[in-house]
C-alpha atoms as a PDB file:
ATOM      1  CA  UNK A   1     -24.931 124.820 -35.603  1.00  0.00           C
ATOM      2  CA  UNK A   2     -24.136 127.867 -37.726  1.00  0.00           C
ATOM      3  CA  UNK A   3     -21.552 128.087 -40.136  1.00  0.00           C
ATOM      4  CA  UNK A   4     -18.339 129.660 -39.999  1.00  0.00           C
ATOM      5  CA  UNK A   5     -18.203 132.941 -41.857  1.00  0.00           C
ATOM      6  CA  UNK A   6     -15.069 133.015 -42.969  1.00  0.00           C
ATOM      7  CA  UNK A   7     -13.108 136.567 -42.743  1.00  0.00           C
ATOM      8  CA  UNK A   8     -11.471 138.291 -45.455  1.00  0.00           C
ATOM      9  CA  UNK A   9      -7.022 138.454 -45.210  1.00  0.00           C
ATOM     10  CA  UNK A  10      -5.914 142.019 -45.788  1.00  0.00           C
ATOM     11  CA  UNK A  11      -4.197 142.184 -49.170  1.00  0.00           C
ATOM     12  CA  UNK A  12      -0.848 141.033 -48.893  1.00  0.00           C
ATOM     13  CA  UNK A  13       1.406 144.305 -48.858  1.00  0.00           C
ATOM     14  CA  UNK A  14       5.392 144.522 -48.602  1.00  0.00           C
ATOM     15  CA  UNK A  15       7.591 147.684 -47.753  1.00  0.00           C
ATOM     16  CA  UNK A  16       8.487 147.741 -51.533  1.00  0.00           C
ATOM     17  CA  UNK A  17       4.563 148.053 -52.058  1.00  0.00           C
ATOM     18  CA  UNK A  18       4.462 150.683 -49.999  1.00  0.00           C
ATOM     19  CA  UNK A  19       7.580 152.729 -51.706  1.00  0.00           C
ATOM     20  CA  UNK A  20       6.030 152.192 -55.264  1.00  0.00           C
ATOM     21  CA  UNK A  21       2.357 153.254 -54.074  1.00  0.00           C
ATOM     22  CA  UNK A  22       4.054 156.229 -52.852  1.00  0.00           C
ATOM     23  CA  UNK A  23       5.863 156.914 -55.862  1.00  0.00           C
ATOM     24  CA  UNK A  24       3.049 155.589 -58.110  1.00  0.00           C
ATOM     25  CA  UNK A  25      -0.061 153.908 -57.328  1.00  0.00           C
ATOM     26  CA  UNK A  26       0.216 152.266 -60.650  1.00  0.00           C
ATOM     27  CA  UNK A  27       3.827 151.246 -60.695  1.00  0.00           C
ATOM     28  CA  UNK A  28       2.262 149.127 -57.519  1.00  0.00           C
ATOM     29  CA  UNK A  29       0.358 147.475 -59.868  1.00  0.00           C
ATOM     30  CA  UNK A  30       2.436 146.817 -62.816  1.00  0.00           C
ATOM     31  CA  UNK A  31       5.275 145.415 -60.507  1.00  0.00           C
ATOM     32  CA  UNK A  32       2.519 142.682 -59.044  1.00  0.00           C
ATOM     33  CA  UNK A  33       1.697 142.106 -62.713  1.00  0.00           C
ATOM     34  CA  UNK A  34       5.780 141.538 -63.488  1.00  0.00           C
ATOM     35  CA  UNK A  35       6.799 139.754 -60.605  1.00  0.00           C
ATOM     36  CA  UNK A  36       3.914 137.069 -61.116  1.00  0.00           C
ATOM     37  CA  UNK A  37       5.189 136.505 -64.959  1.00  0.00           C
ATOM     38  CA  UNK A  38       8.240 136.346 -64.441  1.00  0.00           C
ATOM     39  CA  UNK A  39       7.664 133.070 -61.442  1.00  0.00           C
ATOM     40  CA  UNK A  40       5.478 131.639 -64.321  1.00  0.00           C
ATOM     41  CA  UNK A  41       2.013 132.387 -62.140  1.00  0.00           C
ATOM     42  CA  UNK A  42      -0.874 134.078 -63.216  1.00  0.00           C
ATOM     43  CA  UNK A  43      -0.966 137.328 -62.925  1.00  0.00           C
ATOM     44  CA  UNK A  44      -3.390 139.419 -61.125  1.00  0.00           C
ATOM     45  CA  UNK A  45      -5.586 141.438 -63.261  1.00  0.00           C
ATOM     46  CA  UNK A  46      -4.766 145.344 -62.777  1.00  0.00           C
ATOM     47  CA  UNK A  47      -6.873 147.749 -60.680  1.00  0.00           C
ATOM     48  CA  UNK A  48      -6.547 150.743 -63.106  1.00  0.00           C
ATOM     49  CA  UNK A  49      -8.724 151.338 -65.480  1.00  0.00           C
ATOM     50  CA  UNK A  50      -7.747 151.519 -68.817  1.00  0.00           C
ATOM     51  CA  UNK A  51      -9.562 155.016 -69.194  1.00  0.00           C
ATOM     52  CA  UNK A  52      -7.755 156.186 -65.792  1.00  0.00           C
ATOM     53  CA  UNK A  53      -6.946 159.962 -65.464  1.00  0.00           C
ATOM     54  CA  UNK A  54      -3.054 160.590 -64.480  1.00  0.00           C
ATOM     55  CA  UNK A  55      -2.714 162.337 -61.094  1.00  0.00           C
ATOM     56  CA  UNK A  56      -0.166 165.284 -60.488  1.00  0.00           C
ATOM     57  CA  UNK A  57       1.141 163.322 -57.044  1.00  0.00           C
ATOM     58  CA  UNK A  58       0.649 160.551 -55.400  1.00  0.00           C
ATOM     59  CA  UNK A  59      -2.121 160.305 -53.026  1.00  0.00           C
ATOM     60  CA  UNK A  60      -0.553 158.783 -50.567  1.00  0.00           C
ATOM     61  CA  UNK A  61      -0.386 160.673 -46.772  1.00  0.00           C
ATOM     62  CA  UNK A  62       3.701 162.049 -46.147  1.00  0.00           C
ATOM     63  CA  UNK A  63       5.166 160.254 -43.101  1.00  0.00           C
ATOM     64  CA  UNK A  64       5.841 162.389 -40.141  1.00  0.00           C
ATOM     65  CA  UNK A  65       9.088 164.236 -40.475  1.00  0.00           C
ATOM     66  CA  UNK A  66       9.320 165.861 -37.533  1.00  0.00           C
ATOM     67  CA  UNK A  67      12.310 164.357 -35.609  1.00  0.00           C
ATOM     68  CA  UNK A  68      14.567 162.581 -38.865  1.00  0.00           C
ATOM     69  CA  UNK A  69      17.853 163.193 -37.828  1.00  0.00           C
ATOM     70  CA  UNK A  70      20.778 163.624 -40.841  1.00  0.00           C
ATOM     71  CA  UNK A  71      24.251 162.448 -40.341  1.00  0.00           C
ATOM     72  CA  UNK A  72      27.471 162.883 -42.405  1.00  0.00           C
ATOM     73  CA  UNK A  73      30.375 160.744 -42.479  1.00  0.00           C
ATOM     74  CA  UNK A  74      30.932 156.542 -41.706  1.00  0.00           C
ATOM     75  CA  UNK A  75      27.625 154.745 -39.707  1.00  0.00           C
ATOM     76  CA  UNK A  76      28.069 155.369 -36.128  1.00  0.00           C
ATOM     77  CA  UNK A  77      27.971 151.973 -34.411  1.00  0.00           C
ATOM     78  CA  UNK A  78      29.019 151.130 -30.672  1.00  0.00           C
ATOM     79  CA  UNK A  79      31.447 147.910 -29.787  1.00  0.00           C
ATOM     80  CA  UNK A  80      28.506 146.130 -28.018  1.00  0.00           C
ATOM     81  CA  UNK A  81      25.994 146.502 -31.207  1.00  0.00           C
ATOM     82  CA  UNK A  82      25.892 143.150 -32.765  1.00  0.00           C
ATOM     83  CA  UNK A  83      23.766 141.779 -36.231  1.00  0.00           C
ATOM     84  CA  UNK A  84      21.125 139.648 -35.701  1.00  0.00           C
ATOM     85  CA  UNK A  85      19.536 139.506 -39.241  1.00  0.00           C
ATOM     86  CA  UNK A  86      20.678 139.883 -42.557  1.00  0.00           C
ATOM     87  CA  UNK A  87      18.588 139.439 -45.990  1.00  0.00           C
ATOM     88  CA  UNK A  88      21.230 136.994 -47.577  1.00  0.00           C
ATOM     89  CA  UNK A  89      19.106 137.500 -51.345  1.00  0.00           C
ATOM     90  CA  UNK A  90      20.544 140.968 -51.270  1.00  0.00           C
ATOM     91  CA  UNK A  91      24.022 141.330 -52.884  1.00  0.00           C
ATOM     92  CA  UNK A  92      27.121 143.897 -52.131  1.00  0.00           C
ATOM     93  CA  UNK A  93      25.605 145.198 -48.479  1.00  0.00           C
ATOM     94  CA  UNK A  94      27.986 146.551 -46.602  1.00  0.00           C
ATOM     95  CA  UNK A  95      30.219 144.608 -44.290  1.00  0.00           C
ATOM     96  CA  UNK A  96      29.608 146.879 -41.244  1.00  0.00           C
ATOM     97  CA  UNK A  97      30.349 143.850 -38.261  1.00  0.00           C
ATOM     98  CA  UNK A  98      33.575 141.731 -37.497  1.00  0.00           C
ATOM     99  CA  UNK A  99      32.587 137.825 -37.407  1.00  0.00           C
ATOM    100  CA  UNK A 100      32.283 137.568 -33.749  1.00  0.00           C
ATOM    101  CA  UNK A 101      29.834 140.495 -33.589  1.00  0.00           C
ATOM    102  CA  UNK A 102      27.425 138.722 -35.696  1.00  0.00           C
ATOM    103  CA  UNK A 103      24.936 136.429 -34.224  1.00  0.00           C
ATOM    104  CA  UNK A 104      22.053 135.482 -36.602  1.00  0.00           C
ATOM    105  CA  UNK A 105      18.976 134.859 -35.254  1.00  0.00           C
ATOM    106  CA  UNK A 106      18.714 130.957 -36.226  1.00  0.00           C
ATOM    107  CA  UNK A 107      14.399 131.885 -37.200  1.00  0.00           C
ATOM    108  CA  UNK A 108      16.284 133.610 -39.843  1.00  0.00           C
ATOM    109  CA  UNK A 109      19.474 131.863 -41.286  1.00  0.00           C
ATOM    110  CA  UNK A 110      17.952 130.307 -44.367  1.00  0.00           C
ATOM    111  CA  UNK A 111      17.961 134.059 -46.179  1.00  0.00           C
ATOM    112  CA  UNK A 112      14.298 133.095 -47.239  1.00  0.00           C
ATOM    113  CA  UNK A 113      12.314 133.796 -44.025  1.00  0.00           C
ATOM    114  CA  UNK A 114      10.342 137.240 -44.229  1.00  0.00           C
ATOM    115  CA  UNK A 115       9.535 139.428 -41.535  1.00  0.00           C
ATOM    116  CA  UNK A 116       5.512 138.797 -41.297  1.00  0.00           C
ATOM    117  CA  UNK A 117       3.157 141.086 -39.286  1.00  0.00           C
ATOM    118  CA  UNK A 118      -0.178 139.281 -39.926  1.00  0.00           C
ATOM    119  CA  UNK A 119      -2.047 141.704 -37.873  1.00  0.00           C
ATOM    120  CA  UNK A 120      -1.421 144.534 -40.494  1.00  0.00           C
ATOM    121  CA  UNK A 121      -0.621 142.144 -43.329  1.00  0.00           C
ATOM    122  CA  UNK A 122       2.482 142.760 -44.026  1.00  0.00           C
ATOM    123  CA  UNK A 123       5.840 141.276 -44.754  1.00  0.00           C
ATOM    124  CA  UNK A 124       9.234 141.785 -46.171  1.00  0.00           C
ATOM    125  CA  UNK A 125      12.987 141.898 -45.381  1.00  0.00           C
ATOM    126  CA  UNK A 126      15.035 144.547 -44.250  1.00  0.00           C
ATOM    127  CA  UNK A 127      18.641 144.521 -45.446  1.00  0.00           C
ATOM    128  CA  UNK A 128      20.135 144.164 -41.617  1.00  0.00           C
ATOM    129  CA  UNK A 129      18.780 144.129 -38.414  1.00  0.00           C
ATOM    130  CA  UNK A 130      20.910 144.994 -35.274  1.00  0.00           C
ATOM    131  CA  UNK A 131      20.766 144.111 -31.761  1.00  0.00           C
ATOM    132  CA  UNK A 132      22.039 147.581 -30.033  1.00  0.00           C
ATOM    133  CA  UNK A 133      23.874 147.041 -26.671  1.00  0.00           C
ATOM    134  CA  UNK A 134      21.379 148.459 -24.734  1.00  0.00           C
ATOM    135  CA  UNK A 135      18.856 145.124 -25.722  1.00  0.00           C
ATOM    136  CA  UNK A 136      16.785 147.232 -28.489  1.00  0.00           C
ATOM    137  CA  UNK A 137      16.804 146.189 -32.202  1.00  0.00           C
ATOM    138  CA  UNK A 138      17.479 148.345 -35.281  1.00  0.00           C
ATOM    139  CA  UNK A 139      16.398 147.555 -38.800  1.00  0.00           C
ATOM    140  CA  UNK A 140      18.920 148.863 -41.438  1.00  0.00           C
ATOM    141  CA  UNK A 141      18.196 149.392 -45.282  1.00  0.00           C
ATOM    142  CA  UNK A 142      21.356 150.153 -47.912  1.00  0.00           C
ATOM    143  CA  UNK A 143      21.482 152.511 -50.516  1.00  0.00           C
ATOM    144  CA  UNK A 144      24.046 152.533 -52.985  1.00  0.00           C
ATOM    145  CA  UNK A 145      24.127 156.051 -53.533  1.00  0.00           C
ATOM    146  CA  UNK A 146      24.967 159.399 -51.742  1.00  0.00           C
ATOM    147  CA  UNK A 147      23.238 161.396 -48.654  1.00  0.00           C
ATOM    148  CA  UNK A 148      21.455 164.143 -50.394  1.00  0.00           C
ATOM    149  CA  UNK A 149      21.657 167.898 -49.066  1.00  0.00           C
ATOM    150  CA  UNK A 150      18.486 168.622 -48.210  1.00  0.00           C
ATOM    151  CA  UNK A 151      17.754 164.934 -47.892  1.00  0.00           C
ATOM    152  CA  UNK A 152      13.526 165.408 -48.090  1.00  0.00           C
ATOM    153  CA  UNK A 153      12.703 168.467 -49.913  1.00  0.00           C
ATOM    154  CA  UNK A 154      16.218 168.768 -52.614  1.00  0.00           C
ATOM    155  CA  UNK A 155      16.015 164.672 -53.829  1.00  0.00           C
ATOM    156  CA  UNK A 156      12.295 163.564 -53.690  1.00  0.00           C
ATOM    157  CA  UNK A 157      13.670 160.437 -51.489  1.00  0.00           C
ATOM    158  CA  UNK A 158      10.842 160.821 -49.000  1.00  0.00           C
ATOM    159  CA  UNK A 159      10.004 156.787 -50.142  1.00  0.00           C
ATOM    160  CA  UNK A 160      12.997 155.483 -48.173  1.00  0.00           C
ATOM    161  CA  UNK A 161      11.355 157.471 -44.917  1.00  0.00           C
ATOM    162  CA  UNK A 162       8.051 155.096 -46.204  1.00  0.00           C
ATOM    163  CA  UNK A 163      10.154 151.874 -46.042  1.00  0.00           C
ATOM    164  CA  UNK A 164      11.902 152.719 -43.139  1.00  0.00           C
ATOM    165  CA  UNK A 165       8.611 153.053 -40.699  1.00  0.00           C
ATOM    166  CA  UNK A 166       7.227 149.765 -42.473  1.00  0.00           C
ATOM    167  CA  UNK A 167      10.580 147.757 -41.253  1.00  0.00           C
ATOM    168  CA  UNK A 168      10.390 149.348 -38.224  1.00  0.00           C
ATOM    169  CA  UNK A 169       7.055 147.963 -37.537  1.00  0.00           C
ATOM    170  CA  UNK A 170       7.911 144.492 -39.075  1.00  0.00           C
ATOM    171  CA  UNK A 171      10.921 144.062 -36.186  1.00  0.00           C
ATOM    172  CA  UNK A 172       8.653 145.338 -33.807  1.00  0.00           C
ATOM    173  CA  UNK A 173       5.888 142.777 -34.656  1.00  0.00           C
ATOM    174  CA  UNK A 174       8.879 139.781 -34.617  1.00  0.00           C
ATOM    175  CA  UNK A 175      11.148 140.683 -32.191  1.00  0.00           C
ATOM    176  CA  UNK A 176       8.942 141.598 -29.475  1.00  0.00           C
ATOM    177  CA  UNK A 177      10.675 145.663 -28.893  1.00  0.00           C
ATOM    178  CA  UNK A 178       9.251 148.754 -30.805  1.00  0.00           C
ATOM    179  CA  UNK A 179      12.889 149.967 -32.870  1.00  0.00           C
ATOM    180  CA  UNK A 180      13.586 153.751 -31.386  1.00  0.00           C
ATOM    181  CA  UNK A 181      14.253 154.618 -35.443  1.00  0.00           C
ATOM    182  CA  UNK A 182      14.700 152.885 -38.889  1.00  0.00           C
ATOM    183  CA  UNK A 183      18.370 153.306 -40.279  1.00  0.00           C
ATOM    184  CA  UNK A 184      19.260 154.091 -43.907  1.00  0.00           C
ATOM    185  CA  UNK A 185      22.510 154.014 -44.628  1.00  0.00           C
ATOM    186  CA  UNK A 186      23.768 155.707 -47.696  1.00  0.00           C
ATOM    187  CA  UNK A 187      27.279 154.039 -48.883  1.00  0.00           C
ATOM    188  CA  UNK A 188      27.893 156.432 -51.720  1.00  0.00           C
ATOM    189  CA  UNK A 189      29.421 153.681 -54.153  1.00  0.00           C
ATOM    190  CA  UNK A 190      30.124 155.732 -57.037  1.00  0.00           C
ATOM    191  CA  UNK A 191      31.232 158.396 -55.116  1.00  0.00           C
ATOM    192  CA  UNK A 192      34.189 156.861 -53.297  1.00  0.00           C
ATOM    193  CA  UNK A 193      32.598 158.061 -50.019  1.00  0.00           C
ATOM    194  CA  UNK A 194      33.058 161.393 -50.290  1.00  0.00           C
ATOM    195  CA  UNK A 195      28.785 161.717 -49.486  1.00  0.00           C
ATOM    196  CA  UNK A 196      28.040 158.770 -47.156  1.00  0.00           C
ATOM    197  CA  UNK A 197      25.881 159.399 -44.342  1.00  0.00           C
ATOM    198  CA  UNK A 198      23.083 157.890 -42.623  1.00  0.00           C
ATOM    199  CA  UNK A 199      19.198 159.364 -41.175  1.00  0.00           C
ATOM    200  CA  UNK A 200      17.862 157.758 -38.657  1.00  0.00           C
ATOM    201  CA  UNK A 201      14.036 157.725 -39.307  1.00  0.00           C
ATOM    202  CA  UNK A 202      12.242 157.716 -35.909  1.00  0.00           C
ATOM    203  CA  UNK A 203       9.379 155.451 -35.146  1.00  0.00           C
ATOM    204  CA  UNK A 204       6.549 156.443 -32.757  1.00  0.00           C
ATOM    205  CA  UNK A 205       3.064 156.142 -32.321  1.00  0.00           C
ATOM    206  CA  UNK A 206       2.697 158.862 -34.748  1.00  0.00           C
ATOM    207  CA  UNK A 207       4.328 156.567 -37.255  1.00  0.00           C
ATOM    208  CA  UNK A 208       2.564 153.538 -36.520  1.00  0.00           C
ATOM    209  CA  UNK A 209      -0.484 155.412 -36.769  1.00  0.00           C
ATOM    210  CA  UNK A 210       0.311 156.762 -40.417  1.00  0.00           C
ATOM    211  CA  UNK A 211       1.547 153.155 -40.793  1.00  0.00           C
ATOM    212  CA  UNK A 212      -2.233 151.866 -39.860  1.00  0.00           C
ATOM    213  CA  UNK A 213      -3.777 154.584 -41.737  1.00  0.00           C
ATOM    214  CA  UNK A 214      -1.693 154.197 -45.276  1.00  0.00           C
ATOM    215  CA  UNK A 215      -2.157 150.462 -45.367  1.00  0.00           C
ATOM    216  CA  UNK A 216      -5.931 151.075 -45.235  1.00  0.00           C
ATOM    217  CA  UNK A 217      -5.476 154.078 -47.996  1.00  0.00           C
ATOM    218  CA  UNK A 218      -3.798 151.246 -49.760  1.00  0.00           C
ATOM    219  CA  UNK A 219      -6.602 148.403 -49.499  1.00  0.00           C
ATOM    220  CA  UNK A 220      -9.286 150.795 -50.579  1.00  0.00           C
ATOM    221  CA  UNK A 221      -7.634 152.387 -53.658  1.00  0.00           C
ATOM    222  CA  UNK A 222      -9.844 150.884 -56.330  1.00  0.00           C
ATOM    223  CA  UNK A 223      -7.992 152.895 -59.230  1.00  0.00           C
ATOM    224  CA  UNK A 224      -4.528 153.163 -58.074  1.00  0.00           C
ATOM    225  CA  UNK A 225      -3.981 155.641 -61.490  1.00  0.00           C
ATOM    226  CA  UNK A 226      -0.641 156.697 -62.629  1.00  0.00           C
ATOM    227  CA  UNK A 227       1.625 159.514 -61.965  1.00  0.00           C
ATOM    228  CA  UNK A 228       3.801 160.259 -64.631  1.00  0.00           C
ATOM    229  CA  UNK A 229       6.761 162.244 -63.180  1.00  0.00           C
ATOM    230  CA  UNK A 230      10.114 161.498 -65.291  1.00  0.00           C
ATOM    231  CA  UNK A 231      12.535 161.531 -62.611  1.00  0.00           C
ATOM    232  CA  UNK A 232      10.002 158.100 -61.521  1.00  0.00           C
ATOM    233  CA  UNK A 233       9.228 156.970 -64.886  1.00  0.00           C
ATOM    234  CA  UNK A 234      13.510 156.330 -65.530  1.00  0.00           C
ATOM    235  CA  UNK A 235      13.983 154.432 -62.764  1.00  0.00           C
ATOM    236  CA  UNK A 236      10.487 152.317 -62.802  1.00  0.00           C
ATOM    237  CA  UNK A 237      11.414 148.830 -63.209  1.00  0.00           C
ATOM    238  CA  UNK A 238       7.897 148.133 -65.288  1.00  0.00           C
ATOM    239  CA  UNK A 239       8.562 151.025 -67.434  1.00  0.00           C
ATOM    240  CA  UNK A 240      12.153 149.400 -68.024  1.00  0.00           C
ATOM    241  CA  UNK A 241      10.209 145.824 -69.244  1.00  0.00           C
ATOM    242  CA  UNK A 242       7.883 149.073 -72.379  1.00  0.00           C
ATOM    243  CA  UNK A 243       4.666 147.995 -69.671  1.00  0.00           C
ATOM    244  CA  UNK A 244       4.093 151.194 -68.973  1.00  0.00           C
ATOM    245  CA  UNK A 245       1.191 153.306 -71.418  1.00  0.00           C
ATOM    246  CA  UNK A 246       1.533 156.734 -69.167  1.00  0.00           C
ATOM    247  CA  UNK A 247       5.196 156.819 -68.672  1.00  0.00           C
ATOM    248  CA  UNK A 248       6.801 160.501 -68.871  1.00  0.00           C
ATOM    249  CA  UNK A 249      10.563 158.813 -69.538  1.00  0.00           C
ATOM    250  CA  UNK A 250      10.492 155.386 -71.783  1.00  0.00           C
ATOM    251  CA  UNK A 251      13.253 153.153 -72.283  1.00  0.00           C
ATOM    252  CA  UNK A 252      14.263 152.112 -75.547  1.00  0.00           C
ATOM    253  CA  UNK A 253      14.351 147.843 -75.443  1.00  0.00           C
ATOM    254  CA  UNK A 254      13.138 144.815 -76.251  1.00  0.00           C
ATOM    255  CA  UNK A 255      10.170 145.050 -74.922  1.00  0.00           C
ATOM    256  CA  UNK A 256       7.319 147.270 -76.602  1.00  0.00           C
ATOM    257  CA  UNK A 257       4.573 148.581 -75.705  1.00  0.00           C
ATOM    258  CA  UNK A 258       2.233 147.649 -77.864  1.00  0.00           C
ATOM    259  CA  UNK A 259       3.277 144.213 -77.567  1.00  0.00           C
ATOM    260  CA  UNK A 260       2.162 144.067 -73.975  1.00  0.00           C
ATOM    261  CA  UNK A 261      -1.148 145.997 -74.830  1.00  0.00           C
ATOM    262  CA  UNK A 262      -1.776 142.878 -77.205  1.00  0.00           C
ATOM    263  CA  UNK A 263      -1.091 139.927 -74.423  1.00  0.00           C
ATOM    264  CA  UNK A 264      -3.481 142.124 -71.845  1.00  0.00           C
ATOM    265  CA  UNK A 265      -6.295 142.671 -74.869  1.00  0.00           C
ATOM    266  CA  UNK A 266      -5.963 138.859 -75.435  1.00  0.00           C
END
């Protein structure tokens, strides 16, 4: 009888993966590194080289951007919509249904159940999910900030188009019916509201094809280099913890970067 041979798993990739890749293949990296400290776990040893050459821009492919649709104003949401899922980890989302409009899906109640598409390998939570009155279902991500003129080209926020298409696929794989669009919302919390709007992010084949392809781009990035770019660098969590060697910003903290170099060297 022969043996089994037993097949390789696709490396385990989130939507968050996906946005940091696309900011910063080595951000990716750094933020696996973090995450597994701080649960106590060892972490996975880093892709990148230590003699890695910087890149200009990420090398990831741009999502298709041909039908995003913009919207000013208060999220437009019929009587007969209803919320199905909610990612109860995540703190101050927006209360957007009355009680008796929200029905939970009961796979999902515990807030610690991710949305898992093994085919592709993927997994993660979007901040909502709702169940539209004509049967189809909508995944919803929150951003605490305002709806930028220009929305792709004016605020670099192309990334939240990224994590859109990856939800959208992850509540196709689980709910059984291919979302018309992704939803971010943008609740403009320091602005009082004067900038909140919404862009529905359409998903297609063409977008589960760039899905398919950017996973794989993913997987078979053996450097995964950096790319310094401040207006990244100042909001890059690993950069905030000094882990960063390349960064164009730094924070000034606790934590140094030489100190890290040490524990890596050791």
């Amino acid at each position: 009888m022969l043996a089994t041979i037993p097949v390789a798993q696709p490396e385990h990739l989130t939507p968050h993966d996906l946005v940091t890749y696309f900011r910063c293949p080595y951000e990716m990296e750094l933020t696996h590194e973090l995450h597994a400290r701080r649960l106590g776990r060892e972490p996975p040893v880093p892709r990148t080289p230590l003699d890695v050459v910087p890149l200009r821009h990420s090398p990831m492919f741009a999502p298709p951007l041909g039908h995003v649709l913009v919207n000013d104003g208060c999220l437009d949401l019929s009587d007969q919509d209803q919320l199905v899922y909610e990612d109860a980890n995540e703190e101050d989302l927006p209360v957007l249904f009355p009680s008796e409009r929200v029905h939970l899906d009961p796979r999902f109640t515990n807030g610690h159940a991710n949305l898992v598409d093994p085919e592709m390998g993927l997994a993660g939570r979007p901040d909502l999910v709702i169940r539209q009155a004509a049967g189809g279902f909508v995944p919803l991500e929150y951003k605490s900030t305002h709806l930028f003129v220009g929305y792709h080209e004016a605020h670099g926020r192309l990334f939240d188009t990224v994590q859109a298409i990856a939800e959208c696929r992850l509540v196709h794989t689980v709910f059984g019916r291919r979302p018309p669009y992704g939803i971010i919302l943008y609740g403009d919390s320091a602005g009082n509201g004067a900038h909140e709007g919404w862009v529905e992010i359409p998903y297609g084949d063409a977008e589960e094809r760039w899905l398919k392809v950017v996973l794989a781009q993913i997987r078979e990035d053996r450097v995964r280099a950096p790319v310094p770019a401040e207006r990244n660098c100042a909001s890059c969590e690993p950069n905030g913890e000094g882990l960063c060697r390349y960064a164009a910003a730094r924070y000034v903290g606790a934590h140094h970067h030489t100190a890290f170099l040490a524990t890596r060297r050791g």
